[in-house]
PDB file of N, CA and C in Angstrom:
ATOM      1  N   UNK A   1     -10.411-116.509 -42.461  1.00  0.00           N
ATOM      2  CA  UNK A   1     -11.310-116.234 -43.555  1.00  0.00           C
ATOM      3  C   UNK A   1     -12.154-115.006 -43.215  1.00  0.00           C
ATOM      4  N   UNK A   2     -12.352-113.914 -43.981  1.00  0.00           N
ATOM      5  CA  UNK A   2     -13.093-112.934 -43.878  1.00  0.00           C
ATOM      6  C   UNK A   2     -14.527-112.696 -44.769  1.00  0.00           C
ATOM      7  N   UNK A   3     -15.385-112.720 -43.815  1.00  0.00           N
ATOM      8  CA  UNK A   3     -16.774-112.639 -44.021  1.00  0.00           C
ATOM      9  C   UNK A   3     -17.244-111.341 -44.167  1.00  0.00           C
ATOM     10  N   UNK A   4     -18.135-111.836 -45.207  1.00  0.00           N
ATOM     11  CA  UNK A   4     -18.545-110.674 -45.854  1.00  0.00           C
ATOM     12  C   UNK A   4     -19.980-110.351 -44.978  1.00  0.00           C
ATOM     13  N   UNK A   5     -20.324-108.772 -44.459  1.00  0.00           N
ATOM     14  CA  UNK A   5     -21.488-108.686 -43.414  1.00  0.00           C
ATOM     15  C   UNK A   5     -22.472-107.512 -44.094  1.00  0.00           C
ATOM     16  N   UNK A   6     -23.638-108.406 -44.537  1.00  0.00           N
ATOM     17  CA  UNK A   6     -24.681-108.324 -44.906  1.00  0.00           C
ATOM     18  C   UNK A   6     -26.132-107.549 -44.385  1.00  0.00           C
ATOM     19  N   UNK A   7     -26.126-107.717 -42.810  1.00  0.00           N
ATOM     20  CA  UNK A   7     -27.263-107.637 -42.122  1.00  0.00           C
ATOM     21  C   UNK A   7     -26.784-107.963 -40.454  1.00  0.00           C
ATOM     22  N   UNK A   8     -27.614-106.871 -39.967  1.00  0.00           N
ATOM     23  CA  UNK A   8     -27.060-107.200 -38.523  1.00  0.00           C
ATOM     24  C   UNK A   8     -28.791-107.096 -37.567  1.00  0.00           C
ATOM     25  N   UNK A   9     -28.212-107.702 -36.129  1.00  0.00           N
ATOM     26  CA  UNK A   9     -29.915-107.943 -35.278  1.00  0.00           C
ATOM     27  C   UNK A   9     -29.255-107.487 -34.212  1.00  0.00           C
ATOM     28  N   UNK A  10     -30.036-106.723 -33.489  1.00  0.00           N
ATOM     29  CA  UNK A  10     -29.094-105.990 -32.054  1.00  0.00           C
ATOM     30  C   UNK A  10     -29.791-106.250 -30.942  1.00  0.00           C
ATOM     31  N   UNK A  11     -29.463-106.883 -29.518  1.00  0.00           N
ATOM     32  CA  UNK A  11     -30.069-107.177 -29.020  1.00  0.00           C
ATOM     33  C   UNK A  11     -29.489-106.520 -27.219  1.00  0.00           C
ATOM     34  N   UNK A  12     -29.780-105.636 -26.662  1.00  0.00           N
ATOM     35  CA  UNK A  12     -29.627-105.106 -25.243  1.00  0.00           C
ATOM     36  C   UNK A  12     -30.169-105.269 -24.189  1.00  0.00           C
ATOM     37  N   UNK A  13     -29.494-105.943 -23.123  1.00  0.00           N
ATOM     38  CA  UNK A  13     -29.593-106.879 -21.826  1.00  0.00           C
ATOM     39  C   UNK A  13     -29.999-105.732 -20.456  1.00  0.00           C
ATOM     40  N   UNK A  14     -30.975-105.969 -20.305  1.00  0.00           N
ATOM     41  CA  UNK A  14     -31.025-104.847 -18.851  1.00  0.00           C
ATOM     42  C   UNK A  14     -30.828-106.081 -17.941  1.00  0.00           C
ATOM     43  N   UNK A  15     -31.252-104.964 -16.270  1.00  0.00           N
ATOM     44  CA  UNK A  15     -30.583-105.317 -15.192  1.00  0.00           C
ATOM     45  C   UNK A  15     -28.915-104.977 -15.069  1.00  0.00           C
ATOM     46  N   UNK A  16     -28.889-105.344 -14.080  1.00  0.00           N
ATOM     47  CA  UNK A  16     -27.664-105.017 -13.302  1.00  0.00           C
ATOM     48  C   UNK A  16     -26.615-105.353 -14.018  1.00  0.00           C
ATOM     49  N   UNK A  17     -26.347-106.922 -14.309  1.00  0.00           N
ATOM     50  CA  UNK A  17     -25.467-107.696 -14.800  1.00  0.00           C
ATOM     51  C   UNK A  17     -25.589-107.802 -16.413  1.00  0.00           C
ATOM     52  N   UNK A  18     -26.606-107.382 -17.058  1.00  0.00           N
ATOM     53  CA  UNK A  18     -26.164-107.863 -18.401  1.00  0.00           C
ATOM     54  C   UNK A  18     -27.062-109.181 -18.517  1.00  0.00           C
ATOM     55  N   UNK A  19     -26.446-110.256 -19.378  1.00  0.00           N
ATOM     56  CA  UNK A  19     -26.763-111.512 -19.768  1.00  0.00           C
ATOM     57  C   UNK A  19     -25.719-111.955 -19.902  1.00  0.00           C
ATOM     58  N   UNK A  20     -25.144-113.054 -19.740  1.00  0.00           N
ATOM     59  CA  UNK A  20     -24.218-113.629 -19.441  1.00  0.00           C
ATOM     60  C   UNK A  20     -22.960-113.113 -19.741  1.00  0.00           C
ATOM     61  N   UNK A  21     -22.422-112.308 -18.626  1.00  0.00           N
ATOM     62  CA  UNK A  21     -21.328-111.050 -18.991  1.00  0.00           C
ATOM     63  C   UNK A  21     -21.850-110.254 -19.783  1.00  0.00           C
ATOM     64  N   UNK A  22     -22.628-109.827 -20.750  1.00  0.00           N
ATOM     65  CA  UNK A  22     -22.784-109.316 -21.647  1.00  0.00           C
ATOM     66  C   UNK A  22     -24.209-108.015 -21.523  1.00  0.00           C
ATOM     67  N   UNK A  23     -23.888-107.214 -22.068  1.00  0.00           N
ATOM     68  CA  UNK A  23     -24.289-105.834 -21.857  1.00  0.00           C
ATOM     69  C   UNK A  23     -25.672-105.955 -23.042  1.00  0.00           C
ATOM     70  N   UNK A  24     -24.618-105.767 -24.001  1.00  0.00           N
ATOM     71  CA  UNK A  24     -25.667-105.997 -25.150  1.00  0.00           C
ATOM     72  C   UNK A  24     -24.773-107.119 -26.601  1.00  0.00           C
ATOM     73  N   UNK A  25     -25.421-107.574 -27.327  1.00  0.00           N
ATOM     74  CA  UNK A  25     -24.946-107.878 -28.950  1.00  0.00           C
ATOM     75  C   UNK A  25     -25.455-107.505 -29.900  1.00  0.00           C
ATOM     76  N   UNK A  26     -24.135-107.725 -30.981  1.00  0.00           N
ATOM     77  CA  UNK A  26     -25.011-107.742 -32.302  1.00  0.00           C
ATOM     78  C   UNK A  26     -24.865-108.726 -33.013  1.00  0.00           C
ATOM     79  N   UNK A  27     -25.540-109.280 -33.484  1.00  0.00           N
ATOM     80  CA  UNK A  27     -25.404-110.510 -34.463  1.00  0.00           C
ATOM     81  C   UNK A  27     -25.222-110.345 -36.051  1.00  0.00           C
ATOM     82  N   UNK A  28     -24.355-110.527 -37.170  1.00  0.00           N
ATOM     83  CA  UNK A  28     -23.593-110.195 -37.991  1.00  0.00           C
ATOM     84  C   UNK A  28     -23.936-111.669 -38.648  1.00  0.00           C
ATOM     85  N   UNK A  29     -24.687-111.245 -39.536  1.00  0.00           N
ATOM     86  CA  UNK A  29     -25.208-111.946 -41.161  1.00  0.00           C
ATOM     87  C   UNK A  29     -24.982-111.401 -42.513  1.00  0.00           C
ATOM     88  N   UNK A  30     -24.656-112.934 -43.431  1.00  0.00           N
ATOM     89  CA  UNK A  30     -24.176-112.473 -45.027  1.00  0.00           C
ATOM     90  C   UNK A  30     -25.370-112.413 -45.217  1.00  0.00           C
ATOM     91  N   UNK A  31     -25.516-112.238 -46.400  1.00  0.00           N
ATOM     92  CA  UNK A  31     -26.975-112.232 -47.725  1.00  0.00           C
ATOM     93  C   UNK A  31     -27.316-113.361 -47.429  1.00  0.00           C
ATOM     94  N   UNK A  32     -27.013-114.600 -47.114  1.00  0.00           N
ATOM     95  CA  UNK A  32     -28.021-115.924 -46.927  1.00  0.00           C
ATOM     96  C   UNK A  32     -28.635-115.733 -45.896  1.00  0.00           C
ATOM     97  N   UNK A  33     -27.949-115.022 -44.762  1.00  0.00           N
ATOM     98  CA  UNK A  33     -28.814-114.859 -42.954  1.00  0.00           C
ATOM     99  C   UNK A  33     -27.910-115.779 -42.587  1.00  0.00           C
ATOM    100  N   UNK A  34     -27.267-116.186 -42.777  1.00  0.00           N
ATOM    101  CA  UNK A  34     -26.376-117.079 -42.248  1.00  0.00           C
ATOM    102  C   UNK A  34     -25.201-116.112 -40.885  1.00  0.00           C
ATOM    103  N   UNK A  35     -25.272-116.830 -39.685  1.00  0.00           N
ATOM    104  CA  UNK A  35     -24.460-116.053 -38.546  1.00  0.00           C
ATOM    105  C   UNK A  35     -23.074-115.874 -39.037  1.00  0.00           C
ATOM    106  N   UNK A  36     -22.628-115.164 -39.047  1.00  0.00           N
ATOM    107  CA  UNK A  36     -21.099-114.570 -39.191  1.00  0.00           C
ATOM    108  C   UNK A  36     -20.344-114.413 -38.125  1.00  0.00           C
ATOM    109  N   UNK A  37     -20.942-113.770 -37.214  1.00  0.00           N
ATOM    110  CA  UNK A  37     -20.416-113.127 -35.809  1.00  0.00           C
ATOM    111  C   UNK A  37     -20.856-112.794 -35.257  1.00  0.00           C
ATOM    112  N   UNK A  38     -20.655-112.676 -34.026  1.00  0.00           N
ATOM    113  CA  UNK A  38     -21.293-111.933 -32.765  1.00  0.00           C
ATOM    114  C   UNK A  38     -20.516-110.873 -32.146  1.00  0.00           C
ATOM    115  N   UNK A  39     -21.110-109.715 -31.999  1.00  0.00           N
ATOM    116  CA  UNK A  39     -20.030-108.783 -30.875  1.00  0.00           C
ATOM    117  C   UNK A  39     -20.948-108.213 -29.833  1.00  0.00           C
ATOM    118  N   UNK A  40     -19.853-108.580 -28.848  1.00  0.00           N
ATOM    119  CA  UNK A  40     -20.422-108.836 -27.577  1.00  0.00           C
ATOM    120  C   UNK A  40     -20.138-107.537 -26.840  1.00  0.00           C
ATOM    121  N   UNK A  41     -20.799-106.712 -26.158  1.00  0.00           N
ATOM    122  CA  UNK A  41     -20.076-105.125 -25.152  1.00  0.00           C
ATOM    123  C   UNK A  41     -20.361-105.234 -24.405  1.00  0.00           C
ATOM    124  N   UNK A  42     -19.674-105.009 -23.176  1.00  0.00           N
ATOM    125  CA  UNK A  42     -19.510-105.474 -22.123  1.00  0.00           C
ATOM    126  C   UNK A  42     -19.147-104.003 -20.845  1.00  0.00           C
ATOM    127  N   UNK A  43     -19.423-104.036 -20.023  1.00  0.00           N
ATOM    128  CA  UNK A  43     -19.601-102.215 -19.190  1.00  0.00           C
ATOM    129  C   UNK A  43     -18.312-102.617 -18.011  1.00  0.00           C
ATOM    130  N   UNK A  44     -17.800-101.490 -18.101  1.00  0.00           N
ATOM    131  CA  UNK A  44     -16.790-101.799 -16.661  1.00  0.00           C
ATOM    132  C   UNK A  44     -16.997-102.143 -16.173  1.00  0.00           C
ATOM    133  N   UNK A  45     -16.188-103.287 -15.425  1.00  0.00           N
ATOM    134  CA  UNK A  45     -15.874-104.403 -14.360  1.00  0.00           C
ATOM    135  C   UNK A  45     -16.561-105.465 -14.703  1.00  0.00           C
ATOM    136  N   UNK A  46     -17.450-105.301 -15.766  1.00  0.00           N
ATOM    137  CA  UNK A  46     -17.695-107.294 -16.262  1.00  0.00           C
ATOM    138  C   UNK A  46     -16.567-107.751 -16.913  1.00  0.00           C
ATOM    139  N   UNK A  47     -17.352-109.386 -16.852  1.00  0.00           N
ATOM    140  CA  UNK A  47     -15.926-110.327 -17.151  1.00  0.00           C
ATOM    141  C   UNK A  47     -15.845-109.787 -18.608  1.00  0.00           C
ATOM    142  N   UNK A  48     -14.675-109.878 -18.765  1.00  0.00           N
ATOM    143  CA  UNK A  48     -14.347-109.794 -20.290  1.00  0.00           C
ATOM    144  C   UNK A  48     -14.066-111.160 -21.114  1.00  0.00           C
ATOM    145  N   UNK A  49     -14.501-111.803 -22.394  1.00  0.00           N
ATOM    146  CA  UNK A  49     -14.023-113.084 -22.678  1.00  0.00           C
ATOM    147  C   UNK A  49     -13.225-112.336 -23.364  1.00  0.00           C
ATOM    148  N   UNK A  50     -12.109-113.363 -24.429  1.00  0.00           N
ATOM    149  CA  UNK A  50     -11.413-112.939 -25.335  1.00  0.00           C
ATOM    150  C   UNK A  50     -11.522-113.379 -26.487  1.00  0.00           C
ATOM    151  N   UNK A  51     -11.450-112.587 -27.624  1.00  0.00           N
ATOM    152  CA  UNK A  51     -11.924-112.946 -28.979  1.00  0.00           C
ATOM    153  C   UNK A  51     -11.613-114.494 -29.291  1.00  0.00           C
ATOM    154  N   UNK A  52     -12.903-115.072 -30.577  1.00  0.00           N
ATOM    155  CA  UNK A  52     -12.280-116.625 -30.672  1.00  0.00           C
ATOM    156  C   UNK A  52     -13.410-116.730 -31.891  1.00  0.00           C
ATOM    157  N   UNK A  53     -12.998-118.180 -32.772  1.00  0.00           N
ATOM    158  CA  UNK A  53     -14.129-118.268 -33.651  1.00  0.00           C
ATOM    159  C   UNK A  53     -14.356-119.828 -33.307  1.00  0.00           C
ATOM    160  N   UNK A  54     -15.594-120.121 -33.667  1.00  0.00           N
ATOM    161  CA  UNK A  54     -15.916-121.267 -33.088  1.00  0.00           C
ATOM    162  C   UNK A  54     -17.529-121.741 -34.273  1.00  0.00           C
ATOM    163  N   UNK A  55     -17.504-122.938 -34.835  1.00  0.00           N
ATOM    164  CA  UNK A  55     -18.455-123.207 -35.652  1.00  0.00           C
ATOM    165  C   UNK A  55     -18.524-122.577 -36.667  1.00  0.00           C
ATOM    166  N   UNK A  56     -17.800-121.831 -37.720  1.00  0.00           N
ATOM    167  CA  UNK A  56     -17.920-120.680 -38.076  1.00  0.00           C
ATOM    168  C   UNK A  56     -18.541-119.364 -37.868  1.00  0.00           C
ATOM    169  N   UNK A  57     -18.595-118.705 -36.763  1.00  0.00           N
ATOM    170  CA  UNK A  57     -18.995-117.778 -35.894  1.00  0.00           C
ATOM    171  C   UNK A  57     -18.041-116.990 -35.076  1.00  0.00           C
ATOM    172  N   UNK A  58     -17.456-115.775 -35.665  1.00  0.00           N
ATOM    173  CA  UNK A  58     -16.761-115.045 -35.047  1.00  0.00           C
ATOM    174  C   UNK A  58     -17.407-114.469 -33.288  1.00  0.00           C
ATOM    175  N   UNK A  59     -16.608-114.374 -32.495  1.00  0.00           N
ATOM    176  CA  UNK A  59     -17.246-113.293 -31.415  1.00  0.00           C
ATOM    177  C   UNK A  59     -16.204-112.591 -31.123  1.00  0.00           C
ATOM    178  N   UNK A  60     -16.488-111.331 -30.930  1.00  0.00           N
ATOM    179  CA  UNK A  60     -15.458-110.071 -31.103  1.00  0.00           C
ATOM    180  C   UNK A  60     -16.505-109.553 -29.617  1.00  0.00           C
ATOM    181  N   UNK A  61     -15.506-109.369 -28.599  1.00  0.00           N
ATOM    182  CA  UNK A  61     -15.962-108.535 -27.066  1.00  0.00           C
ATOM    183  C   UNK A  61     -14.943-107.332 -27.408  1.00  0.00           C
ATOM    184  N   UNK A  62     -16.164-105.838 -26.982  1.00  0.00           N
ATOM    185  CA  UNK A  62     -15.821-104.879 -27.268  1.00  0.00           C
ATOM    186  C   UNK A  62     -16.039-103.934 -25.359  1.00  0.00           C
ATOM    187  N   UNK A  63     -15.504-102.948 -25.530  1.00  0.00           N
ATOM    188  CA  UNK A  63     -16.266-102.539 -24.305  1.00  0.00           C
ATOM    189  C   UNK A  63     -17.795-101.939 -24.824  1.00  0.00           C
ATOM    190  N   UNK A  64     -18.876-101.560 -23.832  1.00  0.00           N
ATOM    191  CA  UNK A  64     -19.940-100.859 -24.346  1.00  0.00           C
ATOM    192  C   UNK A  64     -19.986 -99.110 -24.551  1.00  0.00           C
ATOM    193  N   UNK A  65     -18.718 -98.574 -24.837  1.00  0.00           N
ATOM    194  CA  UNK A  65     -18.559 -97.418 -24.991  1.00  0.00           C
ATOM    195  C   UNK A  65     -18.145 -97.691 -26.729  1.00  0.00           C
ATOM    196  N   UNK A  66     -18.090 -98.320 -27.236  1.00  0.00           N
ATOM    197  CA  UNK A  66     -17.794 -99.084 -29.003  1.00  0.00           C
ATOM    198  C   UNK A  66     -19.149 -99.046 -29.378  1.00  0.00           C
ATOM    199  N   UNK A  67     -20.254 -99.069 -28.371  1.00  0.00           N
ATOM    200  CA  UNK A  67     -21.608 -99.880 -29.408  1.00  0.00           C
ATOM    201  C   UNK A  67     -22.121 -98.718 -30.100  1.00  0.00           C
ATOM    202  N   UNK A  68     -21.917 -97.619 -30.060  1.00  0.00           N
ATOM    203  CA  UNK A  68     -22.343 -96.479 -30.878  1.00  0.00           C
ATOM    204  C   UNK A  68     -21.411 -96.134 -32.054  1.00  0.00           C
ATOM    205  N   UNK A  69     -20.078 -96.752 -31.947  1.00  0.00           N
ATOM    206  CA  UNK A  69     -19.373 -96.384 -33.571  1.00  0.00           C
ATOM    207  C   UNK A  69     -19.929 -97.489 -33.726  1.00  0.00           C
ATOM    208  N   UNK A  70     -20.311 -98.546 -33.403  1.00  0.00           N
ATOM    209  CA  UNK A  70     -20.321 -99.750 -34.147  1.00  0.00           C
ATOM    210  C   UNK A  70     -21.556 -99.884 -35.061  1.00  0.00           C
ATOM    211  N   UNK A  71     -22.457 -99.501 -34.081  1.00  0.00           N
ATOM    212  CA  UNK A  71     -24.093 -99.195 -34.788  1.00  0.00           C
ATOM    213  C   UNK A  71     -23.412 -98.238 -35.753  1.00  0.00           C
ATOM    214  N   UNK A  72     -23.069 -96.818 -35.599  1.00  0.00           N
ATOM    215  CA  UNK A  72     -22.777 -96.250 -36.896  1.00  0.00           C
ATOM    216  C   UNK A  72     -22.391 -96.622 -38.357  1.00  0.00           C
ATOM    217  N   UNK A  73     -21.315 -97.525 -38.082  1.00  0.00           N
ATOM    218  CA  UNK A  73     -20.340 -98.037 -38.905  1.00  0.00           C
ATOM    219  C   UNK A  73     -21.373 -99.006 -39.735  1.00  0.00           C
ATOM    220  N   UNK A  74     -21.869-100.052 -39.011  1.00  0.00           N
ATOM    221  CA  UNK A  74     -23.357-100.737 -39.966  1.00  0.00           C
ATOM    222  C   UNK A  74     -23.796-100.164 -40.399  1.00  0.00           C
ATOM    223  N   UNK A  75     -24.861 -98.973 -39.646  1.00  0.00           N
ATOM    224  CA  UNK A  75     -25.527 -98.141 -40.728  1.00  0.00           C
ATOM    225  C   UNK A  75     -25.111 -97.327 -41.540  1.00  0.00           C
ATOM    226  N   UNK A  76     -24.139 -96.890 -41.733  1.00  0.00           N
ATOM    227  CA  UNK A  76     -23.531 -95.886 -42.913  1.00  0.00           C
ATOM    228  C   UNK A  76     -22.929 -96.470 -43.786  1.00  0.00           C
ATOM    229  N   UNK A  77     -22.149 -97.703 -43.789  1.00  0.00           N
ATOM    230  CA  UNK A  77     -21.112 -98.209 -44.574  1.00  0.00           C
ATOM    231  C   UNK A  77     -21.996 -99.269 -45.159  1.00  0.00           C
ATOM    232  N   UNK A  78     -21.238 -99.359 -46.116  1.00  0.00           N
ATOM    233  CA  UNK A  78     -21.432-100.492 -47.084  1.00  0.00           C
ATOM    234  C   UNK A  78     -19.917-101.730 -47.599  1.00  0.00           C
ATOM    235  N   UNK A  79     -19.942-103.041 -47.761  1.00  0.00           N
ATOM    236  CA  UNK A  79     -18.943-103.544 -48.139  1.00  0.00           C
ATOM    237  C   UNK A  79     -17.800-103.961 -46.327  1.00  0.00           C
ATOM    238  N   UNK A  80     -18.718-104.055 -45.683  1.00  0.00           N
ATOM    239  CA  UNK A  80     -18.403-104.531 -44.377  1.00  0.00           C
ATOM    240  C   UNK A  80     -17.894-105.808 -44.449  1.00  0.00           C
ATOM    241  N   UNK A  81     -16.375-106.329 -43.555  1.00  0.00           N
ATOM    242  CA  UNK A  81     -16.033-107.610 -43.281  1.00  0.00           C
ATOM    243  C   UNK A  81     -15.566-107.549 -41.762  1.00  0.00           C
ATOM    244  N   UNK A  82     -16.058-109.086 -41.679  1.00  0.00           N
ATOM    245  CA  UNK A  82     -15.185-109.558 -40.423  1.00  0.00           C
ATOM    246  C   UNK A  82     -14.658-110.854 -40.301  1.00  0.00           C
ATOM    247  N   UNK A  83     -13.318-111.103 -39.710  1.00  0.00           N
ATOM    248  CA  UNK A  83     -12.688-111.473 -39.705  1.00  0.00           C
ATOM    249  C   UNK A  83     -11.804-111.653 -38.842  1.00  0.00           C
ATOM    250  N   UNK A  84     -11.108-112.754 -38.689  1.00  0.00           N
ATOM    251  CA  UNK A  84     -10.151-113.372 -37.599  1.00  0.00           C
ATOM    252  C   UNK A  84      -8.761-113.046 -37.864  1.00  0.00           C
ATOM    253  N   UNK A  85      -7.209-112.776 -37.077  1.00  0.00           N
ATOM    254  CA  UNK A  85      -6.154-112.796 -37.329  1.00  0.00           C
ATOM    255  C   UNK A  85      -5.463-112.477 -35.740  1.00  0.00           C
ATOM    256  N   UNK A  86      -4.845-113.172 -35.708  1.00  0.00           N
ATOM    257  CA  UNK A  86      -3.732-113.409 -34.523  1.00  0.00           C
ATOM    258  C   UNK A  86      -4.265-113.395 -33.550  1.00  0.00           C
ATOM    259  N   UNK A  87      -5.438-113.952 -33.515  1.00  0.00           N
ATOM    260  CA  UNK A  87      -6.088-113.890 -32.070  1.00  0.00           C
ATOM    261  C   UNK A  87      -7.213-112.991 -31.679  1.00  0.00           C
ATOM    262  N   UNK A  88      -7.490-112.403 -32.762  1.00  0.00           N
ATOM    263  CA  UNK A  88      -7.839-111.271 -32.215  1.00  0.00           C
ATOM    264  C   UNK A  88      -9.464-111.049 -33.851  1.00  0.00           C
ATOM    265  N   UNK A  89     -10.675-110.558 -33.414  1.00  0.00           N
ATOM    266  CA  UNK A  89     -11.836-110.514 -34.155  1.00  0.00           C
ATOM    267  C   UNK A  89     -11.382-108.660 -35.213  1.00  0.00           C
ATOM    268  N   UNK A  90     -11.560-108.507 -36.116  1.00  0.00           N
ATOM    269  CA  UNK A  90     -12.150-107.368 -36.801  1.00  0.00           C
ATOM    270  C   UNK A  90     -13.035-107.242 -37.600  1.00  0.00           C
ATOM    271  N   UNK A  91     -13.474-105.754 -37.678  1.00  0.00           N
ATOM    272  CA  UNK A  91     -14.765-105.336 -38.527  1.00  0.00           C
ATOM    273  C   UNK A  91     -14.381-104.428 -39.094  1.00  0.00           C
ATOM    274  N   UNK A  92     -14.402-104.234 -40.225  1.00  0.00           N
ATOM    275  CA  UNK A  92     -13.747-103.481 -41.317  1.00  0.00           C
ATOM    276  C   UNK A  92     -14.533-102.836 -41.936  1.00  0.00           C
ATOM    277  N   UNK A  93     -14.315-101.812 -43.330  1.00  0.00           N
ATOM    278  CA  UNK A  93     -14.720-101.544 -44.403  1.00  0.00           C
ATOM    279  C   UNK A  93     -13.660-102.220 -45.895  1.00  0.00           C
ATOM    280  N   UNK A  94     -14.330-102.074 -46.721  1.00  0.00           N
ATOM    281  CA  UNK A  94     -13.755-102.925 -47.792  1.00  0.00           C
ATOM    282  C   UNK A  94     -12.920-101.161 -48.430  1.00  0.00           C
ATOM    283  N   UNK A  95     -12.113-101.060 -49.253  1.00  0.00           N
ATOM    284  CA  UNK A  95     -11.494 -99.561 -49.555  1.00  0.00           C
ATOM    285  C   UNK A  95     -12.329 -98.845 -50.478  1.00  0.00           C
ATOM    286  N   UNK A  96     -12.315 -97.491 -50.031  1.00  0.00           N
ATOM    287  CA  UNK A  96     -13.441 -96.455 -50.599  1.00  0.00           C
ATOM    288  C   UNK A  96     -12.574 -95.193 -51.139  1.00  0.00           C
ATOM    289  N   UNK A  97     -13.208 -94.803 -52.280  1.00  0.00           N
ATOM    290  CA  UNK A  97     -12.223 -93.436 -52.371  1.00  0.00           C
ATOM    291  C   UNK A  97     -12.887 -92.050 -51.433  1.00  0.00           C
ATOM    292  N   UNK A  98     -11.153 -91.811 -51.197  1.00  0.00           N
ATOM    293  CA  UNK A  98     -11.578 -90.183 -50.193  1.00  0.00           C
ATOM    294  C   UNK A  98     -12.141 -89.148 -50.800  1.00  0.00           C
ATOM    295  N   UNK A  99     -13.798 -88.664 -49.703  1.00  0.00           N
ATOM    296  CA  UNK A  99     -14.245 -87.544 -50.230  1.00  0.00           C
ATOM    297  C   UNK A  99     -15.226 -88.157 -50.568  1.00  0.00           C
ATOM    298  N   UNK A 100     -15.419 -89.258 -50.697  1.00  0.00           N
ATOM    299  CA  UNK A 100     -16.522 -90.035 -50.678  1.00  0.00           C
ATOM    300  C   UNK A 100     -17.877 -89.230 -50.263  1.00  0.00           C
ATOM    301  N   UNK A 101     -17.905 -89.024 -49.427  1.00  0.00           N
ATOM    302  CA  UNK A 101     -19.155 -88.360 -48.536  1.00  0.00           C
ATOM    303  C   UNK A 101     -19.948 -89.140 -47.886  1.00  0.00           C
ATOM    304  N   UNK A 102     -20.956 -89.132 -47.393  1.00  0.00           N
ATOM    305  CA  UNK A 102     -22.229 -90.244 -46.911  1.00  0.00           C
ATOM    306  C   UNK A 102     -22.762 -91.054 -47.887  1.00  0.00           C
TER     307      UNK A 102
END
């Protein structure tokens, strides 16, 4: 099922290690505030988990060289989904015509 993403909360882990594997997240809400997903970035040589949905709550692990298209991609776009398929988490745009601009 693909969720429609509304609103996001970003949250970045100092120290050495992160927070539990984890570098930084973002947390991925519809129009109710309701959790959608989590994506998790993670810095060379931490553990990596592998994508999964659980409670209805996607988590999508990215490396932390992603968290800057990713922030982009929230803030510029509109009509954002995410969604589960073969194992694996995505974050999309819904289709736009080319030439669009900003």
């Amino acid at each position: 099922m693909a969720y429609q993403v509304d609103k996001y909360h970003v949250l970045i882990y100092g120290g050495p290690t992160g927070y539990q594997t984890n570098r930084a997240q973002i947390q991925l809400s519809d129009s109710a505030g309701k959790s959608r997903a989590w994506i998790r970035f993670n810095d060379p040589g931490m553990s990596f988990e592998t994508d999964y949905e659980q409670d209805g709550i996607i988590r999508m692990h990215l490396p932390s060289d992603m968290f800057g298209p990713v922030i982009d991609l929230l803030r510029n776009e509109s009509g954002l989904y995410v969604y589960m398929a073969q194992g694996r988490a995505f974050l999309g745009t819904s289709s736009e015509p080319i030439g669009e601009g900003e």
